[in-house]
N, C-alpha and C. Protein backbone atom coordinates (compact mmCIF):
# COMPACT_ATOMS: atom_id res chain seq x y z
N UNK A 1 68.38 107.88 175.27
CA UNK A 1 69.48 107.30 176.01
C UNK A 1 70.72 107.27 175.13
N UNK A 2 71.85 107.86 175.81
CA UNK A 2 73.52 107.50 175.35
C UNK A 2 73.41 106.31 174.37
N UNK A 3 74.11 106.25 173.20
CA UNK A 3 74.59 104.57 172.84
C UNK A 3 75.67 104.22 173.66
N UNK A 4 76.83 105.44 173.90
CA UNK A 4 78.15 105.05 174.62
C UNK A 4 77.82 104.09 175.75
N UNK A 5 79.04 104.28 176.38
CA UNK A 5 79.00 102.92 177.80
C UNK A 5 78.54 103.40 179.10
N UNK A 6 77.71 103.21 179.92
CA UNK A 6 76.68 103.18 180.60
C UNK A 6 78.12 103.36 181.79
N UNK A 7 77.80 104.55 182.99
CA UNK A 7 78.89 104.74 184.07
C UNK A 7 78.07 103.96 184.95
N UNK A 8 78.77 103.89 186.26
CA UNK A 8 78.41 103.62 187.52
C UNK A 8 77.18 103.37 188.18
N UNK A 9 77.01 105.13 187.66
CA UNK A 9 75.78 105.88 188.36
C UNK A 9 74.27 105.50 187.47
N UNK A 10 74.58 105.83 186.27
CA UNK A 10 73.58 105.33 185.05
C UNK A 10 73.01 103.51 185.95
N UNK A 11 74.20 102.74 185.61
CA UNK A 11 73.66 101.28 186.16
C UNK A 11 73.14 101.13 187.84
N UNK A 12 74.08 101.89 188.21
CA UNK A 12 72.91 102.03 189.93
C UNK A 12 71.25 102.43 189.41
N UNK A 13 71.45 103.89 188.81
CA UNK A 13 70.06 104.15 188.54
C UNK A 13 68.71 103.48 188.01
N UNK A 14 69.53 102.40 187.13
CA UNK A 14 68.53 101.45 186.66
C UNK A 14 68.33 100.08 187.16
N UNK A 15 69.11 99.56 188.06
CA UNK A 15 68.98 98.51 189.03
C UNK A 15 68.15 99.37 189.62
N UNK A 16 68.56 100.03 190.48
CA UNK A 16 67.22 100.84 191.80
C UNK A 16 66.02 101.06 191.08
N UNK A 17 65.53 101.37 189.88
CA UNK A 17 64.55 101.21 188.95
C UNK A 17 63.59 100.11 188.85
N UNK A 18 64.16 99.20 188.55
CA UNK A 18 63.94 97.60 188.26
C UNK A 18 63.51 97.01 189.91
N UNK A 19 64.14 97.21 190.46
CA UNK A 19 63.72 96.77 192.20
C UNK A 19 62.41 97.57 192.62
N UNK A 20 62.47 99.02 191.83
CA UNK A 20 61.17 99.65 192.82
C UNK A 20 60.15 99.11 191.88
N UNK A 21 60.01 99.18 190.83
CA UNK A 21 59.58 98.61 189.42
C UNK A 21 59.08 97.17 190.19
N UNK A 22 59.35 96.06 190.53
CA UNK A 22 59.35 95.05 190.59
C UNK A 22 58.43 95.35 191.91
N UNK A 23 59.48 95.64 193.04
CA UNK A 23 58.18 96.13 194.29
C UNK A 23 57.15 96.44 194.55
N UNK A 24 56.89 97.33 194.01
CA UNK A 24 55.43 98.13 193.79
C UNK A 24 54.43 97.09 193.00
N UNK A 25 55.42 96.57 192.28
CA UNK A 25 54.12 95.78 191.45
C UNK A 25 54.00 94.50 191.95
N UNK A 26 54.67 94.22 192.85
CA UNK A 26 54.14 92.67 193.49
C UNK A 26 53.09 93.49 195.30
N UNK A 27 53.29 94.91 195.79
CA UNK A 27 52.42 95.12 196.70
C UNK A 27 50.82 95.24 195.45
N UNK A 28 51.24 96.05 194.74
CA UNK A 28 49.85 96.58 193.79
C UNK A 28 49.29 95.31 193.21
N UNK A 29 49.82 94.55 192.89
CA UNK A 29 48.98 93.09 192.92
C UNK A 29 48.67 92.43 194.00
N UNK A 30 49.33 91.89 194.82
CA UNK A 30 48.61 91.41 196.26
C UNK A 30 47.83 92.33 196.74
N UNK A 31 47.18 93.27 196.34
CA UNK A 31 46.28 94.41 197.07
C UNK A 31 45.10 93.95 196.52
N UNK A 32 45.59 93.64 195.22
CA UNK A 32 44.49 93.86 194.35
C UNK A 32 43.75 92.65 194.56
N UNK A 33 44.87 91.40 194.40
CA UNK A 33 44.43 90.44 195.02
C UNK A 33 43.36 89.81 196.13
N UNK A 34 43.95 90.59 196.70
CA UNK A 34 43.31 90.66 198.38
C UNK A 34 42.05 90.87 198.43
N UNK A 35 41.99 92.25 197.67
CA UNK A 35 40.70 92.45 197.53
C UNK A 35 39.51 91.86 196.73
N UNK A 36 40.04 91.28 196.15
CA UNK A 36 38.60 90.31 194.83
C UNK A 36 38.86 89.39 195.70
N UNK A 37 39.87 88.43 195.67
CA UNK A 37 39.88 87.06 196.63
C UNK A 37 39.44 86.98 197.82
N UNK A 38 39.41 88.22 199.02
CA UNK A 38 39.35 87.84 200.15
C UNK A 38 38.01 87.81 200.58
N UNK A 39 36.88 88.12 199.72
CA UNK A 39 35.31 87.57 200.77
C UNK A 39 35.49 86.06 200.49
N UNK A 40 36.45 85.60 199.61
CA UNK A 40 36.56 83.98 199.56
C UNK A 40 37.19 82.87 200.89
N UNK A 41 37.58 83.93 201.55
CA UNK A 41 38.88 83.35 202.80
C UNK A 41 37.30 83.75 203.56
N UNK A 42 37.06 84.90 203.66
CA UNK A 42 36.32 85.58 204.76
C UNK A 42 35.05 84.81 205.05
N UNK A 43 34.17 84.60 203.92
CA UNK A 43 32.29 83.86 203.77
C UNK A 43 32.85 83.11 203.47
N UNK A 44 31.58 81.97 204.07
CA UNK A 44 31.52 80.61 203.56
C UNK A 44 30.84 80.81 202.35
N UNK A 45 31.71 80.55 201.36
CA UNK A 45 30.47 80.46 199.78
C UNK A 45 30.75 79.61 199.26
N UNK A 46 29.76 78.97 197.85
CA UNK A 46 30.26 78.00 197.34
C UNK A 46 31.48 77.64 196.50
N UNK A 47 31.53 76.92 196.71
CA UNK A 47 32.75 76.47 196.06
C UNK A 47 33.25 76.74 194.82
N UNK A 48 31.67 76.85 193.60
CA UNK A 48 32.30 77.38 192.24
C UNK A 48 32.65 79.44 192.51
N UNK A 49 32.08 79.74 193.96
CA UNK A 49 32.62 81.20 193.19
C UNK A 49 33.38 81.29 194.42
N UNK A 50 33.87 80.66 195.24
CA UNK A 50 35.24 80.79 195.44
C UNK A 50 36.49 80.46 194.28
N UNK A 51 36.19 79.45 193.82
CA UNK A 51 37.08 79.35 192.60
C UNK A 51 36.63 80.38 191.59
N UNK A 52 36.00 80.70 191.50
CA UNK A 52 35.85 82.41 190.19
C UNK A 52 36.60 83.94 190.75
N UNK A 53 36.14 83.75 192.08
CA UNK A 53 37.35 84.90 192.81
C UNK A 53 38.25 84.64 193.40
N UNK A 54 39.19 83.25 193.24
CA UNK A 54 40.50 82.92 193.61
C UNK A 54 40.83 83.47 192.00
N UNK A 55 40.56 82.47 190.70
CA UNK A 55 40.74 82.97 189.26
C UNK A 55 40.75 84.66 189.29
N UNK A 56 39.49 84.97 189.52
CA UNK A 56 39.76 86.26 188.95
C UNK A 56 40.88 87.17 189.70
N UNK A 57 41.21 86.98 191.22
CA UNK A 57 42.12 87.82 191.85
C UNK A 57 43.63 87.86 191.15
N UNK A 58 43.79 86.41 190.73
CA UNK A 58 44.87 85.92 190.76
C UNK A 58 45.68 86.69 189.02
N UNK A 59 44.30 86.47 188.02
CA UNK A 59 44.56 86.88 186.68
C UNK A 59 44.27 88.76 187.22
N UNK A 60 43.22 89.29 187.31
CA UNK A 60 43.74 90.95 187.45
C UNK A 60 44.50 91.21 188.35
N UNK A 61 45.20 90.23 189.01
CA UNK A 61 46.52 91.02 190.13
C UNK A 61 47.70 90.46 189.35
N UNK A 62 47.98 89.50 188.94
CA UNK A 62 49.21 89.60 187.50
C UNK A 62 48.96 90.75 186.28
N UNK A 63 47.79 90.68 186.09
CA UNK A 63 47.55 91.69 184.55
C UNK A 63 48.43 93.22 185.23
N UNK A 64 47.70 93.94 186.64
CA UNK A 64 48.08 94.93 187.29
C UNK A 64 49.63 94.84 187.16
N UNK A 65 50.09 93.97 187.87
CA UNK A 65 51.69 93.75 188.51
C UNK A 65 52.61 94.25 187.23
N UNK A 66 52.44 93.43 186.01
CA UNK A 66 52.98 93.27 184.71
C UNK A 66 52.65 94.97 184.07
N UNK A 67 51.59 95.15 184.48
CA UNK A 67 51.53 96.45 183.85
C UNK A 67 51.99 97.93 184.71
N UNK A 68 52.30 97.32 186.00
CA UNK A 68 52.46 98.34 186.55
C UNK A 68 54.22 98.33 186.41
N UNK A 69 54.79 96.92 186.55
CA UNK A 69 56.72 97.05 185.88
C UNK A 69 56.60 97.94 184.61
N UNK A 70 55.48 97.50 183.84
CA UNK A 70 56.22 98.60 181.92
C UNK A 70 55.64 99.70 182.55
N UNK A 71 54.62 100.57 183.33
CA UNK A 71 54.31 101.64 183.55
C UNK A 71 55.66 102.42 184.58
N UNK A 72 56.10 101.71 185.15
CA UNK A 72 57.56 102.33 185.57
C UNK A 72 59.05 102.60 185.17
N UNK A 73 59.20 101.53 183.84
CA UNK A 73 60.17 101.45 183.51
C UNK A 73 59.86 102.29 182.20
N UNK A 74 58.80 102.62 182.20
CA UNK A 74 58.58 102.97 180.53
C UNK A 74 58.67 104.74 180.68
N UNK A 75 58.37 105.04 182.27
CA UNK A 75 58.42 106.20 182.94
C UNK A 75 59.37 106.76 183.13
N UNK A 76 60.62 105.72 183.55
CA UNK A 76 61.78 105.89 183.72
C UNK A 76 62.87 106.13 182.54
N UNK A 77 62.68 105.40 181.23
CA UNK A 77 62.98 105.78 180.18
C UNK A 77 62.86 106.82 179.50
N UNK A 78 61.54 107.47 179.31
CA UNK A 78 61.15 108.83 178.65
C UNK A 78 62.08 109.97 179.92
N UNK A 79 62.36 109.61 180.91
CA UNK A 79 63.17 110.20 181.79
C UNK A 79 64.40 110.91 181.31
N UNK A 80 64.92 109.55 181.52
CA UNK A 80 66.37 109.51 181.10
C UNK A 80 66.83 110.42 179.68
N UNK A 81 65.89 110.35 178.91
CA UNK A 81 66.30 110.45 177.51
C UNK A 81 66.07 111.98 177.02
């Protein structure tokens, strides 16, 4: 990337970045979510492993989300450059 001063187009490009960046990774976590958590909504089960697959949805659909923003932006960088 330039050190000089960043035009117009450069800062559109990386806002629109950061938004799809951000997007994708809040659907790709609620998916993910959905899927470990939801025989918890769906069956009646007990109570400790509804709470183990509310926990676990909740921690691998942030781990995903977080990794899927640096997997885009980190994509988008080797881009640019």
């Amino acid at each position: 990337m330039a050190t000089g001063r960043r035009t117009q187009q450069d800062r559109d490009d990386i806002t629109v970045e950061i938004g799809y960046a951000l997007l994708s990774a809040c659907f790709a976590g609620g998916v993910v979510f959905a899927a470990i958590a939801g025989p918890a909504a769906v069956w009646d089960l007990s109570p400790a492993v509804d709470k183990a697959l509310l926990i676990a949805g909740v921690s691998v659909g942030g781990v995903l989300a977080v990794l899927r923003v640096i997997h885009v932006l980190w994509r988008f960088g080797e881009r640019r450059s």
